[in-house]
C-alpha atoms as a PDB file:
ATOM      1  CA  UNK A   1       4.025  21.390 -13.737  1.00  0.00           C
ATOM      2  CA  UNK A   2       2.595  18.660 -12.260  1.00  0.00           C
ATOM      3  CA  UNK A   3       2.386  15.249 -13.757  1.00  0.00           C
ATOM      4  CA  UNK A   4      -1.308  12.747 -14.193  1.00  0.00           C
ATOM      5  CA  UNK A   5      -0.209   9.023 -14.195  1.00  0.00           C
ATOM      6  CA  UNK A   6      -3.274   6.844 -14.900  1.00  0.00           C
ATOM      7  CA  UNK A   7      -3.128   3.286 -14.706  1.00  0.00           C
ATOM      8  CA  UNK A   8      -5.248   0.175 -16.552  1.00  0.00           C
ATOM      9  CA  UNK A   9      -5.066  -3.641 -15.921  1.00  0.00           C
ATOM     10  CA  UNK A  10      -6.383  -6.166 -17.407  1.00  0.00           C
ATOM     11  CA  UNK A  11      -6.155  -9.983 -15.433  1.00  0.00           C
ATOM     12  CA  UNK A  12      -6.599 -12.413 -17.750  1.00  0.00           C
ATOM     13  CA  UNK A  13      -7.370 -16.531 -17.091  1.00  0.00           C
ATOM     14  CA  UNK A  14      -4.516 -17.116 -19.591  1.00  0.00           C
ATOM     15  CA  UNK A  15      -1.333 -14.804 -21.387  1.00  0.00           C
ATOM     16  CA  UNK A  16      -2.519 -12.707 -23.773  1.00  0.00           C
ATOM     17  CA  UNK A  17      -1.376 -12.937 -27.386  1.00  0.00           C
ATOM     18  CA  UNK A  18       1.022 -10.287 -27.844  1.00  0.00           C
ATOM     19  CA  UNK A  19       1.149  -9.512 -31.710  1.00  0.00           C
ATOM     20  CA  UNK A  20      -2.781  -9.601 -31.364  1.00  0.00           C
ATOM     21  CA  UNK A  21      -3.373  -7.309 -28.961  1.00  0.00           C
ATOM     22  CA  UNK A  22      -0.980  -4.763 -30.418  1.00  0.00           C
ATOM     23  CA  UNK A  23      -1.953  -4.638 -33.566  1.00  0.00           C
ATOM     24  CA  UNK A  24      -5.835  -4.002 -31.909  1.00  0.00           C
ATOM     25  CA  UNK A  25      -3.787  -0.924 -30.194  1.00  0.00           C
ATOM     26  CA  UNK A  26      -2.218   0.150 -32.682  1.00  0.00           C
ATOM     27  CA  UNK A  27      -4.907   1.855 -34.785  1.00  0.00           C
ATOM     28  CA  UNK A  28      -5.307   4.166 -31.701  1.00  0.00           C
ATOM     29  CA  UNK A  29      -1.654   5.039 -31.496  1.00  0.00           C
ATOM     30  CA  UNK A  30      -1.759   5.968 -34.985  1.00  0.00           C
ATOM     31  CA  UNK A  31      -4.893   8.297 -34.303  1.00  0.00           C
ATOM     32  CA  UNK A  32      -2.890  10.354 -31.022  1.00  0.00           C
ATOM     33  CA  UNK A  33      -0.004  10.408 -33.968  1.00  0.00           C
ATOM     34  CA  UNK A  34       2.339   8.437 -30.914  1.00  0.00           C
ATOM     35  CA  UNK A  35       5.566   6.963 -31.771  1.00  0.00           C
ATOM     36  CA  UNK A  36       6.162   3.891 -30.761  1.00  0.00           C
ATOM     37  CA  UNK A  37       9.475   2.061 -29.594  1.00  0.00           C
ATOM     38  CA  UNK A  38       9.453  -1.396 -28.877  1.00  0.00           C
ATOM     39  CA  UNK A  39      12.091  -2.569 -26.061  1.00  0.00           C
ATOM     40  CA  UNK A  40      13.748  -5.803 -25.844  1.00  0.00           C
ATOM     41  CA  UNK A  41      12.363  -7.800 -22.390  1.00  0.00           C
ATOM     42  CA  UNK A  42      14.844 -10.420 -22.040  1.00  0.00           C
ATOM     43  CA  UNK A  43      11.749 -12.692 -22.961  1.00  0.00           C
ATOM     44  CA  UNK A  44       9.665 -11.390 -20.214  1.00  0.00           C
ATOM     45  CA  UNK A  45       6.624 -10.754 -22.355  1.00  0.00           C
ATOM     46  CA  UNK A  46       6.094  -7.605 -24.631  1.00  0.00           C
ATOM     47  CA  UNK A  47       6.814  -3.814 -23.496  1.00  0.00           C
ATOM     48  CA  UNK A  48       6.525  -1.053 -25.826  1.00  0.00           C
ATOM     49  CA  UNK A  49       5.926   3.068 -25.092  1.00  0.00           C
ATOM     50  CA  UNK A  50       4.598   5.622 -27.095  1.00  0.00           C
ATOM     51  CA  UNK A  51       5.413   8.757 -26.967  1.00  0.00           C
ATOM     52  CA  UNK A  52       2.749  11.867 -28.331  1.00  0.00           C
ATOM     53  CA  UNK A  53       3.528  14.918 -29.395  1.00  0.00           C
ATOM     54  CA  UNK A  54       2.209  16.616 -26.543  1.00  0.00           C
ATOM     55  CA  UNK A  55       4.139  15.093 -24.516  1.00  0.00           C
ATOM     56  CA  UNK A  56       1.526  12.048 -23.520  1.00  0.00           C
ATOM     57  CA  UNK A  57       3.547   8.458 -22.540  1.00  0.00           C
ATOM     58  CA  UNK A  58       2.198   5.698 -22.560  1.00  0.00           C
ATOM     59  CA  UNK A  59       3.880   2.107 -21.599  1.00  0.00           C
ATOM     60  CA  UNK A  60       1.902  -0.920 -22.177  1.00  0.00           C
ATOM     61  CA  UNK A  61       3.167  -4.182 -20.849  1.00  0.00           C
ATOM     62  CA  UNK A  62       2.199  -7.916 -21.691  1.00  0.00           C
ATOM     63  CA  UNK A  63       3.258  -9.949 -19.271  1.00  0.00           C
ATOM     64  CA  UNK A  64       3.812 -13.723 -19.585  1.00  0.00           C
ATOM     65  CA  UNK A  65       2.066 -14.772 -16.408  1.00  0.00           C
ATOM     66  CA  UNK A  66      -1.560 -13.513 -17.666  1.00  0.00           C
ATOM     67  CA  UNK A  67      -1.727  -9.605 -17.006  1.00  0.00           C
ATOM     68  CA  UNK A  68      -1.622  -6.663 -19.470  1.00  0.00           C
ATOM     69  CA  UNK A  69      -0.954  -3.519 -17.436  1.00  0.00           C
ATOM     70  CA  UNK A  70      -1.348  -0.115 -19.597  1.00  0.00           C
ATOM     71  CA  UNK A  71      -0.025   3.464 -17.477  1.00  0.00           C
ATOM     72  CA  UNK A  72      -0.334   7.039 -19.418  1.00  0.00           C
ATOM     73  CA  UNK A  73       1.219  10.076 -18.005  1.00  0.00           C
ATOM     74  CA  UNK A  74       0.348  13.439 -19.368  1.00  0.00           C
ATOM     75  CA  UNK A  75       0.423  16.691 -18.039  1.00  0.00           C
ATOM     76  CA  UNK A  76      -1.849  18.448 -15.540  1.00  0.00           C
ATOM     77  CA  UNK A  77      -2.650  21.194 -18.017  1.00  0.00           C
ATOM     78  CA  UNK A  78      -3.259  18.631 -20.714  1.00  0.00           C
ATOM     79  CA  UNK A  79      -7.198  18.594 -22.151  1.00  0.00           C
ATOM     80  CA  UNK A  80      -8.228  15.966 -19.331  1.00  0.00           C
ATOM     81  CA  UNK A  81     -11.440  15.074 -21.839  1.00  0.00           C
ATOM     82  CA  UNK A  82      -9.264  13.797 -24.459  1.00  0.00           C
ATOM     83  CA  UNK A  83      -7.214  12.223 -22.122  1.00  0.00           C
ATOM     84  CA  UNK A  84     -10.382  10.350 -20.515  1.00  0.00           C
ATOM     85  CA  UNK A  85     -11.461   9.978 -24.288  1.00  0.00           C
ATOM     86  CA  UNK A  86      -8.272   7.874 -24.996  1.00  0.00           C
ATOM     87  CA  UNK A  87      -8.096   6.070 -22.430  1.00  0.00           C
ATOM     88  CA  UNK A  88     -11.941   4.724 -22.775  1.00  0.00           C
ATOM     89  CA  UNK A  89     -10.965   4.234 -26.360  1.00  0.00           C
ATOM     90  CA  UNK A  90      -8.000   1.669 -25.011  1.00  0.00           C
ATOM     91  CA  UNK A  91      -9.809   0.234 -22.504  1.00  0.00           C
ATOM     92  CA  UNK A  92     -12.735  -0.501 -24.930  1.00  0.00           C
ATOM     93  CA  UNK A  93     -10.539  -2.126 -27.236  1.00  0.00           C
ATOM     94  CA  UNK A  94      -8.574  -4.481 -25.055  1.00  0.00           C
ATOM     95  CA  UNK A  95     -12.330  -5.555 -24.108  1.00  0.00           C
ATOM     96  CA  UNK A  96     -12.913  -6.425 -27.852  1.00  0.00           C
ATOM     97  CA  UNK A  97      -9.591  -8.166 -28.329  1.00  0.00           C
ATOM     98  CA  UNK A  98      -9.236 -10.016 -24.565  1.00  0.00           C
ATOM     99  CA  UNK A  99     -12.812 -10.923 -25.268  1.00  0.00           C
ATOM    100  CA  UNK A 100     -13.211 -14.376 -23.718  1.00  0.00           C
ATOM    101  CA  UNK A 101     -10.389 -14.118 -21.446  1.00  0.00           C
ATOM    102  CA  UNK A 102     -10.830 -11.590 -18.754  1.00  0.00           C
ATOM    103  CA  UNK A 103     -10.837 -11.609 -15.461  1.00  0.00           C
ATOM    104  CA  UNK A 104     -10.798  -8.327 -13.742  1.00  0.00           C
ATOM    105  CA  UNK A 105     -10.369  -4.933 -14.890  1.00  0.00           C
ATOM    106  CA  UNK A 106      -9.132  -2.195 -12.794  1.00  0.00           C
ATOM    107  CA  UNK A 107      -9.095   1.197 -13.722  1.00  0.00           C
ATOM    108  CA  UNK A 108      -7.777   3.777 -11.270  1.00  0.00           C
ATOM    109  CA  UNK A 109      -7.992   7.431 -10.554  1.00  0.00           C
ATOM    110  CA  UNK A 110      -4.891   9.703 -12.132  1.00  0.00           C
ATOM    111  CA  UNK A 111      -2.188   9.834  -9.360  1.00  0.00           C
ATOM    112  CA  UNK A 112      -1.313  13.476  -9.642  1.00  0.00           C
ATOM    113  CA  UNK A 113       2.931  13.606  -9.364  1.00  0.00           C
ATOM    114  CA  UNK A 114       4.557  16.626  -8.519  1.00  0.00           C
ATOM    115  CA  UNK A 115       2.083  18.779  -7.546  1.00  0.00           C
ATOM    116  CA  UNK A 116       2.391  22.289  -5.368  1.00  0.00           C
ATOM    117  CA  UNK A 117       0.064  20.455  -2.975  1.00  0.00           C
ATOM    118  CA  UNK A 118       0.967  16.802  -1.702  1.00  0.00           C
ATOM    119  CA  UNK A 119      -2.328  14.961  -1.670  1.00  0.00           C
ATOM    120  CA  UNK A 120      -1.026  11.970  -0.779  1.00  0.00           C
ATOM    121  CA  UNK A 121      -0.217  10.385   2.667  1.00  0.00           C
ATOM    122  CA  UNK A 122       1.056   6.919   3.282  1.00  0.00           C
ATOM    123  CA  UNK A 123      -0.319   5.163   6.396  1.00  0.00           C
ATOM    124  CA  UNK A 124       2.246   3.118   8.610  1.00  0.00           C
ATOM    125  CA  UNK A 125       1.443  -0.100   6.944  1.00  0.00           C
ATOM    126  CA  UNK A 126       2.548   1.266   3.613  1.00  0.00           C
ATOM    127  CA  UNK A 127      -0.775   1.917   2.057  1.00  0.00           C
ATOM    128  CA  UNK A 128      -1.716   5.002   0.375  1.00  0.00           C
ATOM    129  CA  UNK A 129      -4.543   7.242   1.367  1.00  0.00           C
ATOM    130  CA  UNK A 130      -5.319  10.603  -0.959  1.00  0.00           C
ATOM    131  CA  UNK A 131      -7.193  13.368   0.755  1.00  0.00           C
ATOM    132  CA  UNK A 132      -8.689  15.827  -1.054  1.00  0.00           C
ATOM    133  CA  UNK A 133      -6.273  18.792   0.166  1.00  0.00           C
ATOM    134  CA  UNK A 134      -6.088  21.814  -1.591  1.00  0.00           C
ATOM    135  CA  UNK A 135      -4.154  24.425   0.531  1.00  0.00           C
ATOM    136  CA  UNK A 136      -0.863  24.311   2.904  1.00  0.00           C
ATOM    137  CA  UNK A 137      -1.933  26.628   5.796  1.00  0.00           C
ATOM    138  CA  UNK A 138       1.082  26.512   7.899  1.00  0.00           C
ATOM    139  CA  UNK A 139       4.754  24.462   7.491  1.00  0.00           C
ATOM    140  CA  UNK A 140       7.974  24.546   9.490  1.00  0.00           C
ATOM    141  CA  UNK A 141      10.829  22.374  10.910  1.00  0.00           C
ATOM    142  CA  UNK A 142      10.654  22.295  14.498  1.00  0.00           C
ATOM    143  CA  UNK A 143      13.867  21.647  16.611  1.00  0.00           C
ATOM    144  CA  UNK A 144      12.103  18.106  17.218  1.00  0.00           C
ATOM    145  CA  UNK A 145       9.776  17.464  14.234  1.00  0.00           C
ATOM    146  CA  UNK A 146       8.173  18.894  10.735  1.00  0.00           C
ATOM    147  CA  UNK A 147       5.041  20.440  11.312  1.00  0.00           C
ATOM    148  CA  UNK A 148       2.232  20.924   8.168  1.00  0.00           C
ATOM    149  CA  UNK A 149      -1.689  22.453   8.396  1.00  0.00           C
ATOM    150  CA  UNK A 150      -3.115  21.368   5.858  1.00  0.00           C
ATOM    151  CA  UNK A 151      -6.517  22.313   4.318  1.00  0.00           C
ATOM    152  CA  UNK A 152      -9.474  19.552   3.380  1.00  0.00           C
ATOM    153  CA  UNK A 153     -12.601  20.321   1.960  1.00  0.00           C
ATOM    154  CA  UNK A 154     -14.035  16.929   3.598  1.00  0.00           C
ATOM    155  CA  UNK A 155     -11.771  17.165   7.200  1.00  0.00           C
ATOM    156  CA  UNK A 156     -11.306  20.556   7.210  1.00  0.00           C
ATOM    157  CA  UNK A 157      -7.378  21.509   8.465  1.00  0.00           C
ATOM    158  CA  UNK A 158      -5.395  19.048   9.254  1.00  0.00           C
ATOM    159  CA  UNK A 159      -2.477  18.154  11.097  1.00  0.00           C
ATOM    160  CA  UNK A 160       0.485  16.073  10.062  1.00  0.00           C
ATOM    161  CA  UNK A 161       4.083  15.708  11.278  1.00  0.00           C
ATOM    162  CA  UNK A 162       7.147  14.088  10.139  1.00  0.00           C
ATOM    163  CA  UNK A 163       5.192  12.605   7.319  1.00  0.00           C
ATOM    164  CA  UNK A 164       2.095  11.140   9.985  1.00  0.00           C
ATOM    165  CA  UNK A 165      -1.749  12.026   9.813  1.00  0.00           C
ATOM    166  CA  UNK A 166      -2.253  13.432  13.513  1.00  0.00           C
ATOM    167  CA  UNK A 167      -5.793  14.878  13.612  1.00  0.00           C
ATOM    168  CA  UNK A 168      -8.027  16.921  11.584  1.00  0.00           C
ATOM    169  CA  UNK A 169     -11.005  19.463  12.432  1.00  0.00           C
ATOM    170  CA  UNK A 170     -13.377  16.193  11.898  1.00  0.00           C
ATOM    171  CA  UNK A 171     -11.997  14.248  14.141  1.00  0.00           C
ATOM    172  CA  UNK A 172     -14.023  15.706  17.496  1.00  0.00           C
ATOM    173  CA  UNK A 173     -14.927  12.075  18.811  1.00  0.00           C
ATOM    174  CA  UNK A 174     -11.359  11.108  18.801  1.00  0.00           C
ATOM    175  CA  UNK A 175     -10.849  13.851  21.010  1.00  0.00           C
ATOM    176  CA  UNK A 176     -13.661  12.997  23.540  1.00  0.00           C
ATOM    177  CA  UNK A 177     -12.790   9.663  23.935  1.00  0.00           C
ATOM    178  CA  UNK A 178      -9.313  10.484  24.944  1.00  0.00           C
ATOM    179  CA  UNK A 179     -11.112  12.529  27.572  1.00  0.00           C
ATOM    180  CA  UNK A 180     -13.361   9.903  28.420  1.00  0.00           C
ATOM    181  CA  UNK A 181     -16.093  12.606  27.858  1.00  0.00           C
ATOM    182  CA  UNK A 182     -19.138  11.795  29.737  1.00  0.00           C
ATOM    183  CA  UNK A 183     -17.450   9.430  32.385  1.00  0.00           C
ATOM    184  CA  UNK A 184     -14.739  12.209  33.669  1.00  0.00           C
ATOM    185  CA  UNK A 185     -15.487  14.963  35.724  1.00  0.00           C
ATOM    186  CA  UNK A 186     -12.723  18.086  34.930  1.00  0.00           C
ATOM    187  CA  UNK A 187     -14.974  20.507  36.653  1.00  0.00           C
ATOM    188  CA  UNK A 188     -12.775  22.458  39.077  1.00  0.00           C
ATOM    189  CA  UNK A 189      -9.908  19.735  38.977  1.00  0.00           C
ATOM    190  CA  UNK A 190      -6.376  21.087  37.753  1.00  0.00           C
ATOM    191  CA  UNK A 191      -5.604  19.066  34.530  1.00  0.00           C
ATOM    192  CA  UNK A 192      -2.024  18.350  33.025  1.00  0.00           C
ATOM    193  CA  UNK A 193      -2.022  17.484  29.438  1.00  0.00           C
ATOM    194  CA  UNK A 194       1.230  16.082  27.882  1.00  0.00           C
ATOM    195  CA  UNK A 195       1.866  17.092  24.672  1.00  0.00           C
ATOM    196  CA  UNK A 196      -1.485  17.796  22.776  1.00  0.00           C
ATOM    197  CA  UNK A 197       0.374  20.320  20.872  1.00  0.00           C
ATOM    198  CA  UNK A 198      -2.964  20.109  18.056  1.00  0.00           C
ATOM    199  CA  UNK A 199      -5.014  21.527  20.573  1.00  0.00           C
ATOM    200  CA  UNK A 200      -8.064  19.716  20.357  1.00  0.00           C
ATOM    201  CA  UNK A 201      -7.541  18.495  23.987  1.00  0.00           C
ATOM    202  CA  UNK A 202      -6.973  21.555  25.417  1.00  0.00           C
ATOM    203  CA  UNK A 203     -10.087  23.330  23.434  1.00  0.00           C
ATOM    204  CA  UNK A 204     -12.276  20.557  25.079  1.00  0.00           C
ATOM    205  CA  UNK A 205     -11.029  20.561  28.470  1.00  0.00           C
ATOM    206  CA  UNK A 206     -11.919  24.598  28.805  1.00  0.00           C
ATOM    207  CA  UNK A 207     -15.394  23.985  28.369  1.00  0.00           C
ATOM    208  CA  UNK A 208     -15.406  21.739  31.202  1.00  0.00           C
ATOM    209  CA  UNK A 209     -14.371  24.731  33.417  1.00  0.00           C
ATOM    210  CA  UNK A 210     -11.697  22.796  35.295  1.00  0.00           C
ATOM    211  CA  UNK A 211      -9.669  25.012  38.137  1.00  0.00           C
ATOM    212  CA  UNK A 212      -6.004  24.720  36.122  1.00  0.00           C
ATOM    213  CA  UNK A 213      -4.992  23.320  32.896  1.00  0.00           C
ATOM    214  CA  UNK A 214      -1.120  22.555  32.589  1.00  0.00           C
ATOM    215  CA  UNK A 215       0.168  21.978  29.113  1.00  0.00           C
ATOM    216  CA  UNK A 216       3.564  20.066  28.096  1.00  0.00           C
ATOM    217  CA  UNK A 217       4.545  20.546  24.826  1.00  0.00           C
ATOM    218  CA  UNK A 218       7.921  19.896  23.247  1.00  0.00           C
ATOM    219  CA  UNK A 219       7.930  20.781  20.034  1.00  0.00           C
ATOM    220  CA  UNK A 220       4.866  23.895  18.854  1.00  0.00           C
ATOM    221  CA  UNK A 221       6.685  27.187  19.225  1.00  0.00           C
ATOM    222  CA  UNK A 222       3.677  29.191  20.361  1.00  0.00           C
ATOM    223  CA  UNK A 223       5.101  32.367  18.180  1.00  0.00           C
ATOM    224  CA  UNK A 224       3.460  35.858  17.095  1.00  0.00           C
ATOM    225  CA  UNK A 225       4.097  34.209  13.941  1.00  0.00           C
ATOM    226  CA  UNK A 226       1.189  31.559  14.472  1.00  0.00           C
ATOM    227  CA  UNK A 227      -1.658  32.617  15.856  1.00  0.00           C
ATOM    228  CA  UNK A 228      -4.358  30.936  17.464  1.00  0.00           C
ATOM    229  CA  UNK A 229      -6.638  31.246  14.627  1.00  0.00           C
ATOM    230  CA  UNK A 230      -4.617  29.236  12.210  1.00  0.00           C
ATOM    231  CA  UNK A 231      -4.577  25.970  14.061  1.00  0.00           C
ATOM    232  CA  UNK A 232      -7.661  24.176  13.297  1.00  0.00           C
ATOM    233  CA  UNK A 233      -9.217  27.846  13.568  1.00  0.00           C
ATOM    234  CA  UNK A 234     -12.633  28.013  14.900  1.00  0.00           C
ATOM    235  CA  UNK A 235     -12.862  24.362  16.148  1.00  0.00           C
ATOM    236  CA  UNK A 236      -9.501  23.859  17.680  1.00  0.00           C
ATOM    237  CA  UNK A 237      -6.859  26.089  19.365  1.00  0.00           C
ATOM    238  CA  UNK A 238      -8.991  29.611  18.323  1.00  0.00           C
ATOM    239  CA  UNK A 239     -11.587  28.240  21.032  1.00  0.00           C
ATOM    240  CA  UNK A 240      -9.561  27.925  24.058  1.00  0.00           C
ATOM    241  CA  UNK A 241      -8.820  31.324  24.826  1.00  0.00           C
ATOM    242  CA  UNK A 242      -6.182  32.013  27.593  1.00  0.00           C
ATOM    243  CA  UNK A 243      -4.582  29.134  29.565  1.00  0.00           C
END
């Protein structure tokens, strides 16, 4: 079962008193019935969890340099209103008792943990990026690579190997400015494409009616096992026909 981690943050112009703030918490605690264990910092500011009885966590930290940082986890099949309802109720009070010394608040989005499908994608730079995927259409290890199709409501299928975002259905002007559509002529020319193993080049070039397309791929096995219509279905591969 997968696992919701939401995170709040409150920057602050100055540290936050700790026995103040937790006692403002604590009435809320009390409420979810969550036990509460304080846990020796090293005097690194104040860290204490709680722990529900339905198996919500939460850790809130006080740090000494001006920041109070507050992460729940629950469970995905946890009532997500009363989870949203607690954590409005936190968020309001640290507003009443920070009052006066607040300088941002950041609230983010649950990062969903464990779940059947990976919605989550880190670019090159180390940043994360969360598409809204809800389906694995294809997956296997190659000799050279691993190969996923996944499905986006917003990108429609998309392609990603070893890990890397290669190309969804969406991404048509990509495609055409690798071809330099609209300056190239590929009418009755024989083409060689080098890898393009998504297929988006190849279902481009055909419509161009040029006299031969060669293909170099070294890693799709083009098995009964895959077929055409799988791979970006109607706008990618599926439209290419024979080659």
């Amino acid at each position: 079962m997968a696992v919701r981690h939401y995170t709040l943050d409150f920057s602050l112009s100055a540290p936050a008193d700790s026995s103040t703030t937790v006692r403002g918490l604590q009435s809320i605690f009390q409420e979810q019935e969550m036990t509460e264990t304080i846990h020796n910092t090293e005097g690194h500011g104040y860290l204490a969890t709680f722990i529900g009885k339905n198996g919500r966590f939460v850790v809130l930290r006080i740090h000494t340099h001006g920041l109070v940082t507050l992460d729940l986890q629950c469970y995905e099949a946890d009532n997500l209103a009363q989870v949203d309802h607690l954590l409005n109720a936190l968020e309001k009070k640290l507003k009443a008792v920070l009052h006066g010394n607040i300088k941002r608040i950041k609230r983010l989005p649950a990062l969903q943990r464990g779940a059947k499908v990976d919605r989550y994608w880190p670019t090159a730079d180390g940043r994360l990026v969360e598409y809204d995927i809800d389906e694995v259409v294809y997956e296997e290890d190659s000799v050279y690579q691993n190969i996923k199709i996944l499905r986006s409501r917003q990108f429609g299928n998309i392609l990603i190997l070893n890990g890397d975002v290669n190309l969804a259905e969406s991404d048509l002007a990509y495609t055409q400015a690798i071809m330099g559509s609209g300056r190239e002529q590929y009418a009755g020319k024989e083409v060689l494409i080098l890898g393009g193993g998504d297929g988006g080049i190849l279902c481009e070039a055909v419509k161009l009616k040029p006299k031969m397309i060669t293909m170099v791929e070294i890693s799709f096995r083009w098995s009964p096992r895959l077929p055409l219509t799988l791979w970006f279905r109607s706008s990618m591969l599926y439209c290419a026909g024979p080659y």
